[in-house]
Protein backbone atom coordinates (compact mmCIF):
# COMPACT_ATOMS: atom_id res chain seq x y z
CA UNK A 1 -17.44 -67.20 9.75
CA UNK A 2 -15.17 -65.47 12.39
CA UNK A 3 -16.49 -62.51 14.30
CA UNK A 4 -13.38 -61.75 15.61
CA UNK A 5 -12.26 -58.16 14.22
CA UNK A 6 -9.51 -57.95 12.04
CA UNK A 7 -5.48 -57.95 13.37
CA UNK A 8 -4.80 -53.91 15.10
CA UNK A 9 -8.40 -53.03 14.60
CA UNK A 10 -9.24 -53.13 18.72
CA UNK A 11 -5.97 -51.55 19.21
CA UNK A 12 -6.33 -48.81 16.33
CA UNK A 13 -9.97 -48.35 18.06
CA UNK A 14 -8.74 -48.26 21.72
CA UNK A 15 -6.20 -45.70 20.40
CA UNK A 16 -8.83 -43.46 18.87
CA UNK A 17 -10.54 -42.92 21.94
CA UNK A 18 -7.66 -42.21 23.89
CA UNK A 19 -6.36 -39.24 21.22
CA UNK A 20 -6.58 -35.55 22.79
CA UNK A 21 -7.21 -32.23 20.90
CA UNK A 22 -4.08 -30.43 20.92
CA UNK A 23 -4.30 -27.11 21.13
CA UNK A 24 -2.08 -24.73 20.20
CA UNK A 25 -2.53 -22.10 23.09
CA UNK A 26 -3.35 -21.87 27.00
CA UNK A 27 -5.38 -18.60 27.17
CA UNK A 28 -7.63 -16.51 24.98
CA UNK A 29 -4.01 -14.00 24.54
CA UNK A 30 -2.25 -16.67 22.98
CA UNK A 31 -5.03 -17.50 20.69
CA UNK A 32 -5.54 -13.83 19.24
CA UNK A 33 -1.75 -13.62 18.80
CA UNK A 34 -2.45 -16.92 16.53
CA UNK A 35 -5.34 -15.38 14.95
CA UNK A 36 -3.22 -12.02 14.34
CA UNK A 37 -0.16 -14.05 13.02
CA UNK A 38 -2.66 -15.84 10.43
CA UNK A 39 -4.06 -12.80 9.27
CA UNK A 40 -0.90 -11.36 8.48
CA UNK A 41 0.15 -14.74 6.37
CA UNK A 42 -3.12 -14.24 4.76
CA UNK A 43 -2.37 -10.91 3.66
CA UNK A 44 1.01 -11.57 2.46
CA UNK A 45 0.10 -14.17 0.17
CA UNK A 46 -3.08 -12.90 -1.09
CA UNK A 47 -0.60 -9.59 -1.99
CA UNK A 48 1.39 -12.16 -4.36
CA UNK A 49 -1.71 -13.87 -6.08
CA UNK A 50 -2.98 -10.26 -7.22
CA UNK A 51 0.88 -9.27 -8.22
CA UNK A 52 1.34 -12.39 -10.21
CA UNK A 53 -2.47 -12.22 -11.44
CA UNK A 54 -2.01 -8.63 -12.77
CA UNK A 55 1.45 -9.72 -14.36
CA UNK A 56 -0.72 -11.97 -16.57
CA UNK A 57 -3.85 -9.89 -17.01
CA UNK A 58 -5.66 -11.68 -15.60
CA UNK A 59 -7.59 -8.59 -13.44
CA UNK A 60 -8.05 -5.35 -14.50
CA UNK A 61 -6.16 -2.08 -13.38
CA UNK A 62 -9.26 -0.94 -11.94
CA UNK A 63 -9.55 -4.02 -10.00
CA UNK A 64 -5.94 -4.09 -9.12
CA UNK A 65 -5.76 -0.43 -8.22
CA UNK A 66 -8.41 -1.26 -5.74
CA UNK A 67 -7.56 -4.42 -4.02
CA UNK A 68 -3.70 -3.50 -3.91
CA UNK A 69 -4.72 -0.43 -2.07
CA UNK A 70 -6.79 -3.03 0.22
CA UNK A 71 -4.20 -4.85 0.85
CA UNK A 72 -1.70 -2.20 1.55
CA UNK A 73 -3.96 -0.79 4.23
CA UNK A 74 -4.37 -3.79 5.87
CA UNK A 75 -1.45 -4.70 6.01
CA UNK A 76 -0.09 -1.81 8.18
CA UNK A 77 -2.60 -3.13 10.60
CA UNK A 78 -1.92 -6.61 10.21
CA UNK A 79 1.70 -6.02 10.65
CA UNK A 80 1.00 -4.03 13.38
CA UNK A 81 -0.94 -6.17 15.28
CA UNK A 82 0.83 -9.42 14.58
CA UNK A 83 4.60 -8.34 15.24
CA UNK A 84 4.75 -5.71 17.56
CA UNK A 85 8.26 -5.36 18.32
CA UNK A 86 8.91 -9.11 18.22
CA UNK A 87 10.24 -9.59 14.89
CA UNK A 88 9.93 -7.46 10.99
CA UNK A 89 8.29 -8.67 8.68
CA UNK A 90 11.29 -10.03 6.33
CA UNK A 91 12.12 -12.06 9.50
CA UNK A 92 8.76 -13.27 10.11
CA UNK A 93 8.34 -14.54 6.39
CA UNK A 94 11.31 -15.94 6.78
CA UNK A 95 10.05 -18.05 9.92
CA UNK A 96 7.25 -19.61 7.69
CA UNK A 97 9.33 -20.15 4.69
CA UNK A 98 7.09 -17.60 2.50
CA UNK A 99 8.42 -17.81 -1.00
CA UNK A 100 6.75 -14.00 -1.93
CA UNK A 101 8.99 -11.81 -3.91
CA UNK A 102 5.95 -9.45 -5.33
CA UNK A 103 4.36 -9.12 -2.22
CA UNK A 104 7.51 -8.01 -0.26
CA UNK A 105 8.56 -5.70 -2.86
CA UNK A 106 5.01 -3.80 -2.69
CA UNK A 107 4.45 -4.23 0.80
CA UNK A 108 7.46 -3.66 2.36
CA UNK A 109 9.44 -1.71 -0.57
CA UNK A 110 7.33 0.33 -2.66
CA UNK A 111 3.90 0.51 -0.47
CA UNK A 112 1.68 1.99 -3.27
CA UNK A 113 0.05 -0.07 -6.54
CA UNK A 114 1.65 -0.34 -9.51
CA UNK A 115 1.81 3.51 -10.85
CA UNK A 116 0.31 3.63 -14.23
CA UNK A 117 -0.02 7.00 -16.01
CA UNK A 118 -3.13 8.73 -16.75
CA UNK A 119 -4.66 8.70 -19.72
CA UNK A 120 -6.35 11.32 -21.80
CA UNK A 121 -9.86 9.77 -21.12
CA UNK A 122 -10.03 10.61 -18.00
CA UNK A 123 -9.55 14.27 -18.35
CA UNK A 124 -13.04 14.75 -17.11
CA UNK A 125 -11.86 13.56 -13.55
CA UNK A 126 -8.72 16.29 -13.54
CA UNK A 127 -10.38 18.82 -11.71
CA UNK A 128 -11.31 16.33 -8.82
CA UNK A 129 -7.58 14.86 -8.86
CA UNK A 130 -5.77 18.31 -8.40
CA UNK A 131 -8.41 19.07 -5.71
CA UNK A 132 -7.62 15.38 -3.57
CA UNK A 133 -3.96 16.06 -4.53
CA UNK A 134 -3.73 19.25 -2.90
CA UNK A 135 -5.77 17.74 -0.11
CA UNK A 136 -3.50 14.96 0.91
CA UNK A 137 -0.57 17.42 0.85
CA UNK A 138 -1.76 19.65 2.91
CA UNK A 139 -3.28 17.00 5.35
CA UNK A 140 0.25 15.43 5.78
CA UNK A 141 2.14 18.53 6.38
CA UNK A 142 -0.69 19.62 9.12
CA UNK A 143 0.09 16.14 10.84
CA UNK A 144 4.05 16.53 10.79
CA UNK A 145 3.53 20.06 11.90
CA UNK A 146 1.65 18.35 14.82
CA UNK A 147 4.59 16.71 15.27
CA UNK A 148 3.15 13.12 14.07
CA UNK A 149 6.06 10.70 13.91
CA UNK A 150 4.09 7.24 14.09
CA UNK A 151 5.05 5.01 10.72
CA UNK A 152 1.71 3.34 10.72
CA UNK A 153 0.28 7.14 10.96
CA UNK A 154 2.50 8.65 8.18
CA UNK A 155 2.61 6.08 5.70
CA UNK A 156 -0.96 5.63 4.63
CA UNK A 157 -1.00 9.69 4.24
CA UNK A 158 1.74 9.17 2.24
CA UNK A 159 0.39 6.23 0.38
CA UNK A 160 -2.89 7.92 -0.07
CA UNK A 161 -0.68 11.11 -1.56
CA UNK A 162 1.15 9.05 -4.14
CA UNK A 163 -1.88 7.59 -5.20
CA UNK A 164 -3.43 10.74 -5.99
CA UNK A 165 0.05 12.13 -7.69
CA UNK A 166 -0.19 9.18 -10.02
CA UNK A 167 -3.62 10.33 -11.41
CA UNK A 168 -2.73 13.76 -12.41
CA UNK A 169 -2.40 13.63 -16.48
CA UNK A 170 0.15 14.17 -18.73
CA UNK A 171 3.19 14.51 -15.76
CA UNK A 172 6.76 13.58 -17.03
CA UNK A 173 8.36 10.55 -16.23
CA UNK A 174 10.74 12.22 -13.41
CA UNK A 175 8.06 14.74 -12.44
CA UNK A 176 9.62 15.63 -8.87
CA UNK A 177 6.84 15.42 -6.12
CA UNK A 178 6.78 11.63 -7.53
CA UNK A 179 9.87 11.35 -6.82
CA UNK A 180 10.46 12.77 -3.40
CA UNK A 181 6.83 10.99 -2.27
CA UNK A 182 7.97 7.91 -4.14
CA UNK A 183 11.46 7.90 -1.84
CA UNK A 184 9.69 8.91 1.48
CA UNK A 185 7.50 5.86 0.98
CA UNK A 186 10.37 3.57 0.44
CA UNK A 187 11.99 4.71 3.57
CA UNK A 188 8.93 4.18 6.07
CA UNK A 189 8.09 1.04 4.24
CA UNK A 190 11.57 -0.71 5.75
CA UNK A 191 10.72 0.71 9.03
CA UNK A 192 7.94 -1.64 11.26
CA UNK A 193 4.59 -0.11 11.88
CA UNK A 194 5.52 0.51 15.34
CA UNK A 195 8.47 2.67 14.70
CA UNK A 196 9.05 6.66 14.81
CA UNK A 197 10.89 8.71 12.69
CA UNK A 198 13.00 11.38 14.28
CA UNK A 199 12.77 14.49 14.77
CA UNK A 200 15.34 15.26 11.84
CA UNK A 201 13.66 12.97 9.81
CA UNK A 202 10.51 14.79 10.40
CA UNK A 203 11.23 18.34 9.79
CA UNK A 204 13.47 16.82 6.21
CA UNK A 205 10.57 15.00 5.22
CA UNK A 206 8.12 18.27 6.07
CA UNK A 207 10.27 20.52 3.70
CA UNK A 208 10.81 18.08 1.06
CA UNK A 209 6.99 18.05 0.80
CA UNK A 210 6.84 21.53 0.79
CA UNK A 211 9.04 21.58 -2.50
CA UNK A 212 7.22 19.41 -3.78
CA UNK A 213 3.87 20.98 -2.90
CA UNK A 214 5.23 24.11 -4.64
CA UNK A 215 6.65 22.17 -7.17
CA UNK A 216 2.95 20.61 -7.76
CA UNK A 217 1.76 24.43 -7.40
CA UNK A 218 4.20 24.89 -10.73
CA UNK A 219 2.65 21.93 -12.34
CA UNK A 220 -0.62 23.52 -12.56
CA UNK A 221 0.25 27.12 -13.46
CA UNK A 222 2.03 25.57 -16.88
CA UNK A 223 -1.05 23.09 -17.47
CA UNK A 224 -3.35 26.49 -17.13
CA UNK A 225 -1.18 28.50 -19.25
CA UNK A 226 -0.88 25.93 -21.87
CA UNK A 227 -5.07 25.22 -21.90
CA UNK A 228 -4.68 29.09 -22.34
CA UNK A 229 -2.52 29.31 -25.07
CA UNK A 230 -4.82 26.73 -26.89
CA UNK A 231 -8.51 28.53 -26.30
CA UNK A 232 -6.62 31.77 -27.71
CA UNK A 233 -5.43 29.92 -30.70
CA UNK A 234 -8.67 28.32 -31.04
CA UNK A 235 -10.86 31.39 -30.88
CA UNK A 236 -8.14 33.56 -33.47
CA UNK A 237 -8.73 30.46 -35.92
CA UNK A 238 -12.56 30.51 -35.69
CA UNK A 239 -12.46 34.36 -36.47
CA UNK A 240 -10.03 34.14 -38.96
CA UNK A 241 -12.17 31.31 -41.18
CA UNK A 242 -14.62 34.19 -40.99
């Protein structure tokens, strides 16, 4: 029996041992910016699993609410961290052919979780909306009266104000503070993290929160005057069965 090896099998070995890792940077700089890069791919995609996985019901809305928020905030770091001023992130998903229609309109478009309106059974949590509501308002006027202008700075107070706007019960469909926070949010999220607004854009977007603020102000008055309205009719019931 031959002990010769088989045809290409000395030349296949003689090969193996002559094959170098490639690598894919020259200095510990290059390899963070890879690291950074494939974080932010990460993101993006994981961002269109949970749209299309909520789209079939497949999670909950608490579970959604929460990740999507996840997600959102790390992405403004990601984005940050990965692009700089090198590229947006339309071009960049465009680079690595990144088929994710859900995940750019909530990332890059809307930059808040699907809004879903409050229901009645969680009327118990009201009280502790309004208060974080009124909190995030006045915490982002107090930063664009300190003349804060950073995207990646404004955007998750904004964010984090939209989220709490969505909570408040029983709001109508084109309640206004929605709608101005809802079109602030829009605007930043087409702008890179490392962008400023101007200083127009800054003292526009300070009153329009103040309108809204009052506007929100308004909100509650008629909610208090209407839970009024109902304890009087209550009480003038309970006497009048007497």
């Amino acid at each position: 029996m031959s002990k010769n090896p088989p045809p290409g099998t000395t030349q296949r070995f003689e090969s193996d041992r002559t094959q170098h890792k490639i690598e894919l940077f020259d200095s510990t700089r290059e390899r963070q910016t890879y690291d950074n890069l494939g974080d932010l791919f990460s993101i993006i995609m994981a961002t269109e699993c949970l749209e299309r996985a909520y789209a079939r019901n497949a999670v909950t809305r608490e579970e959604y609410t929460s990740e999507c928020n996840k997600l959102i905030s790390q992405f403004r770091v990601a984005e940050k961290s990965a692009l700089g001023n090198s590229m947006s992130t339309e071009t960049f998903m465009q680079v690595y052919q990144m088929d994710c229609p859900r995940a750019e309109e909530r990332l890059l478009r809307i930059g808040v979780p699907e809004q879903m309106l409050s229901s009645h059974a969680a009327s118990d949590k009201t009280a502790i909306t309004v208060a974080e509501t009124a909190e995030h308002f006045i915490t982002t006027m107090d930063a664009l009266k300190l003349e804060t202008t950073a995207v990646d700075e404004l955007q998750p107070l904004l964010s984090d104000l939209m989220n709490a706007l969505a909570r408040l019960p029983e709001t109508p469909n084109n309640f206004e503070p929605n709608r101005i926070v809802q079109q602030w949010l829009q605007k930043l999220n087409l702008m890179r993290a490392v962008d400023e607004i101007e200083e127009a854009d800054s003292r526009q977007l300070y009153m329009d929160l103040d309108s809204a603020y009052q506007e929100f102000k308004r909100y509650l008055a008629d909610k208090n005057k209407q839970s009024a309205k109902m304890n009087f009719c209550s009480h003038v019931g309970f006497f009048g069965m007497k």
